[in-house]
N, C-alpha and C. Protein backbone atom coordinates (compact mmCIF):
# COMPACT_ATOMS: atom_id res chain seq x y z
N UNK A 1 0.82 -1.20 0.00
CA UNK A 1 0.00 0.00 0.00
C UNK A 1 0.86 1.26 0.00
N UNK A 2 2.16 1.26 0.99
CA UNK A 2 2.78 2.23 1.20
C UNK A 2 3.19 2.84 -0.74
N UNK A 3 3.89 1.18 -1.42
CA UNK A 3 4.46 1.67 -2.76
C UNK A 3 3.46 2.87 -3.38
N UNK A 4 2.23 2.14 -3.44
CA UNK A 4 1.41 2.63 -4.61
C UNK A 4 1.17 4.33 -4.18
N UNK A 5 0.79 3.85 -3.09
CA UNK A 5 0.49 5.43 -2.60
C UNK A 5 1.78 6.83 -2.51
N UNK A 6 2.59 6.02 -2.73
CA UNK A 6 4.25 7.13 -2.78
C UNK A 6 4.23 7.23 -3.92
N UNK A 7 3.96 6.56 -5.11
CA UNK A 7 3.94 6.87 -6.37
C UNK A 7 2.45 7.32 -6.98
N UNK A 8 1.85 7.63 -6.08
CA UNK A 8 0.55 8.53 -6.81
C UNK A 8 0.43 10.11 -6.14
N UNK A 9 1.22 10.01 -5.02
CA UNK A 9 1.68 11.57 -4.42
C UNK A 9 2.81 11.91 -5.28
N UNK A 10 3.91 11.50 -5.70
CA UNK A 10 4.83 11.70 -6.32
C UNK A 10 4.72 12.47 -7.71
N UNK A 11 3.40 11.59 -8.16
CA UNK A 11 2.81 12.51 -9.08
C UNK A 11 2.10 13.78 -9.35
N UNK A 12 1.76 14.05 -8.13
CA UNK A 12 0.40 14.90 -7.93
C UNK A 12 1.25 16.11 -7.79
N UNK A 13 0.37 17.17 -8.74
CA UNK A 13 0.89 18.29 -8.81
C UNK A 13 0.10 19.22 -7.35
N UNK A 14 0.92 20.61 -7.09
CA UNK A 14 0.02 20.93 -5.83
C UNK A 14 0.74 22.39 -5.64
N UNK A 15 -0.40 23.98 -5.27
CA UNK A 15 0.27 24.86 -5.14
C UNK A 15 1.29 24.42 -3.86
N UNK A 16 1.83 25.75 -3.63
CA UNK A 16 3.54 25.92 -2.93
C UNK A 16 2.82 28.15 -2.41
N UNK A 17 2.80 27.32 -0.70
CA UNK A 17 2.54 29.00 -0.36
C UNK A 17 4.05 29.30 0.81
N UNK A 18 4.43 30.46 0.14
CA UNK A 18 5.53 30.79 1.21
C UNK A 18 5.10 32.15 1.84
N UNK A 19 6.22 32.60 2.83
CA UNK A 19 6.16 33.87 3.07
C UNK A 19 7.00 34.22 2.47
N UNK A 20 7.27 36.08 2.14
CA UNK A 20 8.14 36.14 1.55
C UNK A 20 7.64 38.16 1.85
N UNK A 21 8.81 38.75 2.44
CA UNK A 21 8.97 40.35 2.19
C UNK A 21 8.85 40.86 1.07
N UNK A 22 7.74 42.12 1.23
CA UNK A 22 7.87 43.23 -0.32
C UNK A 22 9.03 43.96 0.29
N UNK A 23 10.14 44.07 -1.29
CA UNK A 23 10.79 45.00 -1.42
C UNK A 23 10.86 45.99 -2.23
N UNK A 24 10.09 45.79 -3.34
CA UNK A 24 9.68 46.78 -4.13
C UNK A 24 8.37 47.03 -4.16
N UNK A 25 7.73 48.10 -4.23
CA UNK A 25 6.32 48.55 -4.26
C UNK A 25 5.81 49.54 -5.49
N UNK A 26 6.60 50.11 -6.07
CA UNK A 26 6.31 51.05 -7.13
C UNK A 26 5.70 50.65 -8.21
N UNK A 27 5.28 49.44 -8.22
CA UNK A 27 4.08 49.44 -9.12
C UNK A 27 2.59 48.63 -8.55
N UNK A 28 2.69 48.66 -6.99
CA UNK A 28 1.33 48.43 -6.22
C UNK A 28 -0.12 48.98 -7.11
N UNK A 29 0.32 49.95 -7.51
CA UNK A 29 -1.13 50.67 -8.24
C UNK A 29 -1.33 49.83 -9.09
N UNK A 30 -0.79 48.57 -10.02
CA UNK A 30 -1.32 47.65 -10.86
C UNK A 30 -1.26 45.89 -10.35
N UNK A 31 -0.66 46.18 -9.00
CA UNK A 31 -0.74 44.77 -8.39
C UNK A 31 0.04 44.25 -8.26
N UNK A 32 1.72 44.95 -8.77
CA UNK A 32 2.83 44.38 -8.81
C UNK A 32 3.36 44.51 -7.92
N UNK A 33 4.46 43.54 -7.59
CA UNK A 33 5.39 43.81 -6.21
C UNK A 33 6.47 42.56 -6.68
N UNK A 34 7.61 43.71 -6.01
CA UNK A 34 9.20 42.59 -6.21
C UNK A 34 9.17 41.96 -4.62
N UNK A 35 9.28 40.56 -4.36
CA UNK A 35 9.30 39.84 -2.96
C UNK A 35 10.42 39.54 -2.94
N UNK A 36 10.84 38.96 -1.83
CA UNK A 36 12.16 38.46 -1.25
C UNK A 36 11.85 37.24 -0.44
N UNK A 37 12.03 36.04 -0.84
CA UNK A 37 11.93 34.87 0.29
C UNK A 37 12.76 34.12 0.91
N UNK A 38 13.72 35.35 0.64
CA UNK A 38 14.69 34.75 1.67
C UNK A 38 16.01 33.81 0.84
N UNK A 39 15.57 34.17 0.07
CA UNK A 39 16.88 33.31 -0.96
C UNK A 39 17.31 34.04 -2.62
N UNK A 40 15.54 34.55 -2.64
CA UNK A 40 15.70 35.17 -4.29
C UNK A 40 14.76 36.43 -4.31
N UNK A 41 14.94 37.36 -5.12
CA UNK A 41 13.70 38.17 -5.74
C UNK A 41 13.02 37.83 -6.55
N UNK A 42 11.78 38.39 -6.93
CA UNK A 42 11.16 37.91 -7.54
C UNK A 42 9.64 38.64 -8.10
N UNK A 43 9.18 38.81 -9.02
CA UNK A 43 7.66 39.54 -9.39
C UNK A 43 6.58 38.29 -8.71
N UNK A 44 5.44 39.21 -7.84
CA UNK A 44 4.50 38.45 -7.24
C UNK A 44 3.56 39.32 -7.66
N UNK A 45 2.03 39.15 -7.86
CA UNK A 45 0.99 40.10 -8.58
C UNK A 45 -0.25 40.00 -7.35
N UNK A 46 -1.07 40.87 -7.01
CA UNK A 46 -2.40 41.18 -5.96
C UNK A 46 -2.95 41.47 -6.50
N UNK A 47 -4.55 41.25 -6.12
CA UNK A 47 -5.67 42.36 -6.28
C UNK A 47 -5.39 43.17 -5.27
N UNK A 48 -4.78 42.93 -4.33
CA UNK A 48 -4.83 44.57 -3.12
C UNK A 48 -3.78 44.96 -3.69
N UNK A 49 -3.51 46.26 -3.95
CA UNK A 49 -2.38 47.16 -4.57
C UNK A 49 -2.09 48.37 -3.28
N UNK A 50 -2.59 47.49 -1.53
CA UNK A 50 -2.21 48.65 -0.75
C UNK A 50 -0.79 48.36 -0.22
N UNK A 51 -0.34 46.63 -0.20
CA UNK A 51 1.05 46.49 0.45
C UNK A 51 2.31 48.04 -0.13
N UNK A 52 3.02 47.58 1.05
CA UNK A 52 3.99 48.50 1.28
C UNK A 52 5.25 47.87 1.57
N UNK A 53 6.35 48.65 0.94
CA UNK A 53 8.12 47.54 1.05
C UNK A 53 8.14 47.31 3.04
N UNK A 54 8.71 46.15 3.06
CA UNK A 54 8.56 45.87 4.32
C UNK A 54 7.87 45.08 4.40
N UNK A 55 6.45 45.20 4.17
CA UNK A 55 5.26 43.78 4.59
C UNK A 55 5.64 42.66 4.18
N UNK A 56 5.08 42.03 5.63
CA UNK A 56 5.49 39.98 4.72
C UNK A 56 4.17 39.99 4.68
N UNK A 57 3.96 38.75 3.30
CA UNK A 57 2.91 38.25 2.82
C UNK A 57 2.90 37.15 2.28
N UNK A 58 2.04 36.43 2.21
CA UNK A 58 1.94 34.75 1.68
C UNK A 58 1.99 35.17 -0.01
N UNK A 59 2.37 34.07 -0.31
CA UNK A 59 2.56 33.94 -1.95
C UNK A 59 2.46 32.62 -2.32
N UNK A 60 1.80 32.32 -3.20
CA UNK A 60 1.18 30.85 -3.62
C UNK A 60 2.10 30.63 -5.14
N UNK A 61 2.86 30.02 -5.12
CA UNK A 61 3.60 29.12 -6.19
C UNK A 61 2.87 28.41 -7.13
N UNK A 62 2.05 28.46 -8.18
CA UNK A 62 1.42 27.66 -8.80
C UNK A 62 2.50 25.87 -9.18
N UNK A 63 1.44 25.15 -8.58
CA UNK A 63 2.55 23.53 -8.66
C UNK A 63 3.47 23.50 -8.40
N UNK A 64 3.94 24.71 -7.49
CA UNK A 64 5.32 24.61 -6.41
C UNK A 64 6.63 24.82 -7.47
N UNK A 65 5.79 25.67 -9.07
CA UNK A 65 7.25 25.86 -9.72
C UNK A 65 6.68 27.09 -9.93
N UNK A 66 8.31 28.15 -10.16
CA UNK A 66 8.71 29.13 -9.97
C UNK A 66 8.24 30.14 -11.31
N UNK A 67 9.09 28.62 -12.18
CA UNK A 67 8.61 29.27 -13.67
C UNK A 67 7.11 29.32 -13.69
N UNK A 68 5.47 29.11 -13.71
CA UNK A 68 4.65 29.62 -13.79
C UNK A 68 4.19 30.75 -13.83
């Protein structure tokens, strides 16, 4: 049981939520923001366009890859 079931999670695709600091904010007015999680930068997109550099906020990884 253990096999089958390690090889049907193995498969399964699944978002990826981290935290991660705004460090850039200058384009909040369209939803954009540069994050920091602690290893890389990166473009993350909102409907709230009120964050501010400094705030941590969750960020959802579509299938836990980056490239998406």
């Amino acid at each position: 049981m253990d096999i089958i079931n390690g090889k049907a999670l193995s498969s399964v695709s699944y978002d990826k939520t981290i935290t991660c600091t705004i460090k850039d904010d200058k384009n909040a007015k369209k939803g954009e923001y540069t994050v920091y999680d602690g290893s890389r930068l990166f473009e993350a997109y909102s409907n709230d366009t009120s964050y501010k550099v400094g705030t941590t906020v969750f960020v959802t990884i579509p299938e836990g890859k980056f490239e998406n």
